[in-house]
C-alpha atoms as a PDB file:
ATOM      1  CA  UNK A   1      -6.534  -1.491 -47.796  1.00  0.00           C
ATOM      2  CA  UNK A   2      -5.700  -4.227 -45.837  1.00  0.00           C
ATOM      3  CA  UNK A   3      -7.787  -8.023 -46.440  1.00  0.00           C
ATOM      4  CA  UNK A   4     -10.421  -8.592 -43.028  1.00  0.00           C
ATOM      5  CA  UNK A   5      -8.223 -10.904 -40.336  1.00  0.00           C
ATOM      6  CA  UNK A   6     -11.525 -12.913 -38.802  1.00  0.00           C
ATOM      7  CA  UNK A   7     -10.859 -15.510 -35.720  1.00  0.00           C
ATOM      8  CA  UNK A   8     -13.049 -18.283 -34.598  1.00  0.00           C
ATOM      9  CA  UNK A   9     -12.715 -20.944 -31.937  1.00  0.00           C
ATOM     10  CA  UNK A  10     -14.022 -23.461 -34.311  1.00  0.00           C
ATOM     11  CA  UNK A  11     -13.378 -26.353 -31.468  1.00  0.00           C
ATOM     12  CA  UNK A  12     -15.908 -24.684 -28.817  1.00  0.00           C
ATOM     13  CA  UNK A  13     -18.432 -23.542 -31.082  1.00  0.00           C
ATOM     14  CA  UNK A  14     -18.874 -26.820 -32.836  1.00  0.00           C
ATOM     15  CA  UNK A  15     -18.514 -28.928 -29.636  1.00  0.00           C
ATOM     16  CA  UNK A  16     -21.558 -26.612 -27.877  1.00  0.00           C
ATOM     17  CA  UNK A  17     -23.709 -26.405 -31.203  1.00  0.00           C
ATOM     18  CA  UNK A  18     -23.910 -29.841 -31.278  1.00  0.00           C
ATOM     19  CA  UNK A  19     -24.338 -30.461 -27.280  1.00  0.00           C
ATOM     20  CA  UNK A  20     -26.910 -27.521 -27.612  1.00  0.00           C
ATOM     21  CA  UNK A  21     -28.336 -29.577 -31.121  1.00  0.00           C
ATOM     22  CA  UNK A  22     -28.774 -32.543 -29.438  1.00  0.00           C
ATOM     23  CA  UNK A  23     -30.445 -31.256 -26.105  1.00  0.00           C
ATOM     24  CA  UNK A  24     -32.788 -29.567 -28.398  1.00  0.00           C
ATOM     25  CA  UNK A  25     -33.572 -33.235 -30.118  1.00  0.00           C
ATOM     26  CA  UNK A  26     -33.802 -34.885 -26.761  1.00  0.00           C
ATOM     27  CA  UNK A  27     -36.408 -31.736 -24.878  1.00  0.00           C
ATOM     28  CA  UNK A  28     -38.800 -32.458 -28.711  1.00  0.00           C
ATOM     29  CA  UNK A  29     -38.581 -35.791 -28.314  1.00  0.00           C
ATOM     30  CA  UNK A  30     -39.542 -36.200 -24.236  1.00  0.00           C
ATOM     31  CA  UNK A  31     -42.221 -33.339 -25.844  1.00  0.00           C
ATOM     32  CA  UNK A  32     -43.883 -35.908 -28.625  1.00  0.00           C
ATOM     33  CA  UNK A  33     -43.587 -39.230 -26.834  1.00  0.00           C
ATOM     34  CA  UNK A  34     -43.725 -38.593 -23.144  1.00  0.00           C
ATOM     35  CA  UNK A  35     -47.138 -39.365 -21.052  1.00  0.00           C
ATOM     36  CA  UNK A  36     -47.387 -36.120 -19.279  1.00  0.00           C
ATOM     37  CA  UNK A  37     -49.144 -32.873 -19.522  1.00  0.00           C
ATOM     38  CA  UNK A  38     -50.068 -30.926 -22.451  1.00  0.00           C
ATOM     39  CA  UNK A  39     -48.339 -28.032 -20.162  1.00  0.00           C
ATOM     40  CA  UNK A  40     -45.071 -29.677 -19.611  1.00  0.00           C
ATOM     41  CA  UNK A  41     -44.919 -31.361 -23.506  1.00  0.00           C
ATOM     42  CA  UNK A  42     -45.228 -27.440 -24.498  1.00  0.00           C
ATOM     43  CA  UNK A  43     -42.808 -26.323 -22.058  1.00  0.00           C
ATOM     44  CA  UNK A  44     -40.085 -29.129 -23.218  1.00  0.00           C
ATOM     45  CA  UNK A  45     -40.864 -27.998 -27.065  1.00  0.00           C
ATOM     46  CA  UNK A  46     -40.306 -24.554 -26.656  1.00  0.00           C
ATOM     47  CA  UNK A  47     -37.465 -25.173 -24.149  1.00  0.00           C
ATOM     48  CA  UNK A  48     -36.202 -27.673 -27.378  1.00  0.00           C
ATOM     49  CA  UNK A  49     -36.508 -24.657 -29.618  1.00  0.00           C
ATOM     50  CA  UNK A  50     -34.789 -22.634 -28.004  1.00  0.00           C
ATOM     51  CA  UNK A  51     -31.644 -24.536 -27.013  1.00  0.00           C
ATOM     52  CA  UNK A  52     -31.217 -25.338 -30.961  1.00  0.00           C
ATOM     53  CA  UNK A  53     -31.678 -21.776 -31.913  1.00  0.00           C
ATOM     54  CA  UNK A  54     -29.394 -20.420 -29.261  1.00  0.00           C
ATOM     55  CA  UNK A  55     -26.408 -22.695 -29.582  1.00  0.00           C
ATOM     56  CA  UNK A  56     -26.663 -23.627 -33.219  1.00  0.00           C
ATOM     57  CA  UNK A  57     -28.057 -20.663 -34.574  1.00  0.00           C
ATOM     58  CA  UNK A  58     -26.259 -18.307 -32.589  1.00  0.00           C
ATOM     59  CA  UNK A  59     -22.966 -19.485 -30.665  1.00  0.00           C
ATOM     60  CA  UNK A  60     -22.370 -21.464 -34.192  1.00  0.00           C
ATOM     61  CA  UNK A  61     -21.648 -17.653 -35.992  1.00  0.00           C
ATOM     62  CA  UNK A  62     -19.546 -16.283 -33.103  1.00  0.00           C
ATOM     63  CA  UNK A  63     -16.265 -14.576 -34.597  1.00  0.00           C
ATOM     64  CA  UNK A  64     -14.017 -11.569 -34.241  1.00  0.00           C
ATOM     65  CA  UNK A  65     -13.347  -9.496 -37.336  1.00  0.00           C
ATOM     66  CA  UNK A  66     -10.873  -6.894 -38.170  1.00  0.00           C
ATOM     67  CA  UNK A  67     -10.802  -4.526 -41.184  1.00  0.00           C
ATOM     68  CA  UNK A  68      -9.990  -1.289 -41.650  1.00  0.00           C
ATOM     69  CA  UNK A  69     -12.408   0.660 -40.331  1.00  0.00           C
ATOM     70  CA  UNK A  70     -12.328  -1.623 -36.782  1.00  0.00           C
ATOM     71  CA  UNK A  71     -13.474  -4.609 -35.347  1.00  0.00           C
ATOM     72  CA  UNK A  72     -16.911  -6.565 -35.288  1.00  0.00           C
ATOM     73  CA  UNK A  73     -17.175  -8.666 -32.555  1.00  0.00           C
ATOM     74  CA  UNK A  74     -20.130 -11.582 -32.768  1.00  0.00           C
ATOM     75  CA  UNK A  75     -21.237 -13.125 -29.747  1.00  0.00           C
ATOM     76  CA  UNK A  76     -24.045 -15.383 -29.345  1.00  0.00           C
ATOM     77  CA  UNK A  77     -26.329 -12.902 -28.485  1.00  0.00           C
ATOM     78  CA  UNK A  78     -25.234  -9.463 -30.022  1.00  0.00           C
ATOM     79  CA  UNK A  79     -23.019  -7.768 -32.329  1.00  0.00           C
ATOM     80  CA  UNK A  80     -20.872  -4.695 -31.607  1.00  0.00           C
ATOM     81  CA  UNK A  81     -19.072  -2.884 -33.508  1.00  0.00           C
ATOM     82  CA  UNK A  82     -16.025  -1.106 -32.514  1.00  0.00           C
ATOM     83  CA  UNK A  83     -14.097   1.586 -34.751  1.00  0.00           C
ATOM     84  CA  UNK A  84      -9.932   1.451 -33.999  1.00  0.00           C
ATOM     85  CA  UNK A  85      -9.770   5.090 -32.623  1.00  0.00           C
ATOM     86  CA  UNK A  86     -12.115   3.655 -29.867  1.00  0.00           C
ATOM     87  CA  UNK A  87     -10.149   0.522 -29.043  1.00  0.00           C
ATOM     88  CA  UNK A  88      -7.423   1.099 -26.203  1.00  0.00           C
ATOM     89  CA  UNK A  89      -6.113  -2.421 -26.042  1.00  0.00           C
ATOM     90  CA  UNK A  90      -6.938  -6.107 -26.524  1.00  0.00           C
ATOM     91  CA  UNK A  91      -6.163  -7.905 -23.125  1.00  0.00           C
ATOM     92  CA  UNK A  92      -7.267 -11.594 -21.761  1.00  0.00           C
ATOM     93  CA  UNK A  93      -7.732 -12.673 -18.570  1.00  0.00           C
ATOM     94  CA  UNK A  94      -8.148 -15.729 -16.436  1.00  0.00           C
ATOM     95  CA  UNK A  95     -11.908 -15.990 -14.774  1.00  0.00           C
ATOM     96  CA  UNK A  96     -14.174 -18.876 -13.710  1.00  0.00           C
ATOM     97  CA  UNK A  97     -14.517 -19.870 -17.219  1.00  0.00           C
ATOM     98  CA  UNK A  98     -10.990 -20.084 -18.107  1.00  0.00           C
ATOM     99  CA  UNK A  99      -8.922 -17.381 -20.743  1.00  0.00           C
ATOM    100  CA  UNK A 100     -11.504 -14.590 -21.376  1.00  0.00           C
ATOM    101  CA  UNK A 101     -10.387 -12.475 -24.081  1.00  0.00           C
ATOM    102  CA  UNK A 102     -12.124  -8.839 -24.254  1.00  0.00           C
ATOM    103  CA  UNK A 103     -11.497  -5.413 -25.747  1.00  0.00           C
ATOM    104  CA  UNK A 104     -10.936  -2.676 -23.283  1.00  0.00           C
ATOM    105  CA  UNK A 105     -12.677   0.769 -24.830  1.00  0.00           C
ATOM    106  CA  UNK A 106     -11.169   4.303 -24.332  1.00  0.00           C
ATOM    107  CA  UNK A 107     -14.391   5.233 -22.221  1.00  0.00           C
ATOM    108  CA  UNK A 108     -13.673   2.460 -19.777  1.00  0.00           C
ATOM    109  CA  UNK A 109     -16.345   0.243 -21.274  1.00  0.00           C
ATOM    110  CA  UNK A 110     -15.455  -3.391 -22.101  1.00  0.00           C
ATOM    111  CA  UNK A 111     -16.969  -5.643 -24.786  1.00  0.00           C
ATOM    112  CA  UNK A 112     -15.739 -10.128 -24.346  1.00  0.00           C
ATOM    113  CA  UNK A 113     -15.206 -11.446 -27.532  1.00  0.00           C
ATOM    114  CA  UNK A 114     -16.974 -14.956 -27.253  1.00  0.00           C
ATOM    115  CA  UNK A 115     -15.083 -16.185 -30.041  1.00  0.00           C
ATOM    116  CA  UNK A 116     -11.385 -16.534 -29.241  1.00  0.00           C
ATOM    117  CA  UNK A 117     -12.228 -18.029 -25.644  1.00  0.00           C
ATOM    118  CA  UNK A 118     -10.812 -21.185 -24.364  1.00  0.00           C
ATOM    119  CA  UNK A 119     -12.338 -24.576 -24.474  1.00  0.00           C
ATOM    120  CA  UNK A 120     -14.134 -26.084 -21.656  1.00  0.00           C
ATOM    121  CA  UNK A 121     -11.272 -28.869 -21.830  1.00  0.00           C
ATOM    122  CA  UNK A 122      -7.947 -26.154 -21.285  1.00  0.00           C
ATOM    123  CA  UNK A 123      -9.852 -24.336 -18.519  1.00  0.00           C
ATOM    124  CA  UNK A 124      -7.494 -22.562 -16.095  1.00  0.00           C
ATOM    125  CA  UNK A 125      -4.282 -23.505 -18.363  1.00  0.00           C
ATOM    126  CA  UNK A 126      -2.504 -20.711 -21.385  1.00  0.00           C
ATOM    127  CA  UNK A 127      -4.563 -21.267 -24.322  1.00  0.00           C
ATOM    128  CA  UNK A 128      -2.056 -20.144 -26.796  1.00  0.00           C
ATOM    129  CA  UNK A 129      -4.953 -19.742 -29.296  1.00  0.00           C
ATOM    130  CA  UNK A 130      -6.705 -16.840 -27.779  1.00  0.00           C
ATOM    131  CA  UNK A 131      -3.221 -15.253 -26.215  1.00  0.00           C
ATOM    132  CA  UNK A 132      -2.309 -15.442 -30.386  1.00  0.00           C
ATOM    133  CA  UNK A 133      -5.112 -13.776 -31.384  1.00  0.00           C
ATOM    134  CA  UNK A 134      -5.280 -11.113 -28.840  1.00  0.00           C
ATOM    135  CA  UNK A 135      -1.338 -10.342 -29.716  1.00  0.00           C
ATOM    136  CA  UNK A 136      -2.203 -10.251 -33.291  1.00  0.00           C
ATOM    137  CA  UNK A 137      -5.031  -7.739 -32.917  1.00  0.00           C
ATOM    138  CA  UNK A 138      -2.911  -5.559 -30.648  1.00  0.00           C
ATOM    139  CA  UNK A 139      -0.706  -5.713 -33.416  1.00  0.00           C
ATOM    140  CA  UNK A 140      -3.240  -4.556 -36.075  1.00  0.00           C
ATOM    141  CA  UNK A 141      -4.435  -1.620 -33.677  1.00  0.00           C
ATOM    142  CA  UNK A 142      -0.599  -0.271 -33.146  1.00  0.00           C
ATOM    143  CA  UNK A 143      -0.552  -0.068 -36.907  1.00  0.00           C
ATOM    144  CA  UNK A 144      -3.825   2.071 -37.356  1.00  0.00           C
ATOM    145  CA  UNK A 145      -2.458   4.033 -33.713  1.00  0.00           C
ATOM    146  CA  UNK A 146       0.929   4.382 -35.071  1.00  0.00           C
ATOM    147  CA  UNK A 147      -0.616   5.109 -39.059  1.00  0.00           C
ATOM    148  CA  UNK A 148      -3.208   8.042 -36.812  1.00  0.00           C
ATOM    149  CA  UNK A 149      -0.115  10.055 -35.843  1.00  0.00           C
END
């Protein structure tokens, strides 16, 4: 039994929790002191909600995990669960939003992993972090391909 390898972008979910964390504070704000509507003050709090829940509460606990029986991939909005027998490769590639790191599934399917992107701020450059991880997890699935045989 091998101990769970997890990887996190720590830089780009901390610098969009607390963009998200303080657009939430600004929409409640506008929605307490502003002179409009009742409409539009209930609008801003909800939309003020929201923003904090998604990027706080959600992008915040973004990660990749790998254990033995596979990989759990977090993104901000779901969780999926991938066994190693499923798994044909780890791969990134360069798109609009810079490295996007993914996991390419034996039925053709593919599943991003959120987590080991790169930051807004090395868009459209190598981003050694993510090209790491994905080499390390290609790693980790040749040894459970190889260990299958």
């Amino acid at each position: 039994m091998t101990p769970p390898v997890t990887f996190r972008n720590t830089e780009l979910t901390l610098g969009l929790a607390v963009l998200g964390g303080a657009m939430g504070v600004l929409l409640l704000a506008f929605a307490v002191v502003a002179d409009v509507s009742v409409v539009v003050r209930a609008g801003a709090a909800v939309l003020g909600l929201a923003s904090a829940w998604l990027y706080v509460g959600r992008m915040a606990r973004a990660s990749v995990r790998a254990c033995d029986e596979g990989v759990v991939i977090r993104n901000p909005l779901r969780t999926v669960r991938v066994g190693w027998p499923e798994i044909e490769s780890f791969e990134t590639r360069l798109g609009m939003g810079g490295v996007q790191p993914r996991v390419a599934l034996r039925d053709g399917r593919t599943v991003s992993m959120w987590a080991v992107q790169s930051p807004r701020r090395r868009l459209r450059q190598p981003d050694e972090t993510a090209v790491r991880a994905v080499a390390q997890l290609n790693r980790l699935l040749d040894d459970r391909h190889i260990g299958e045989r």
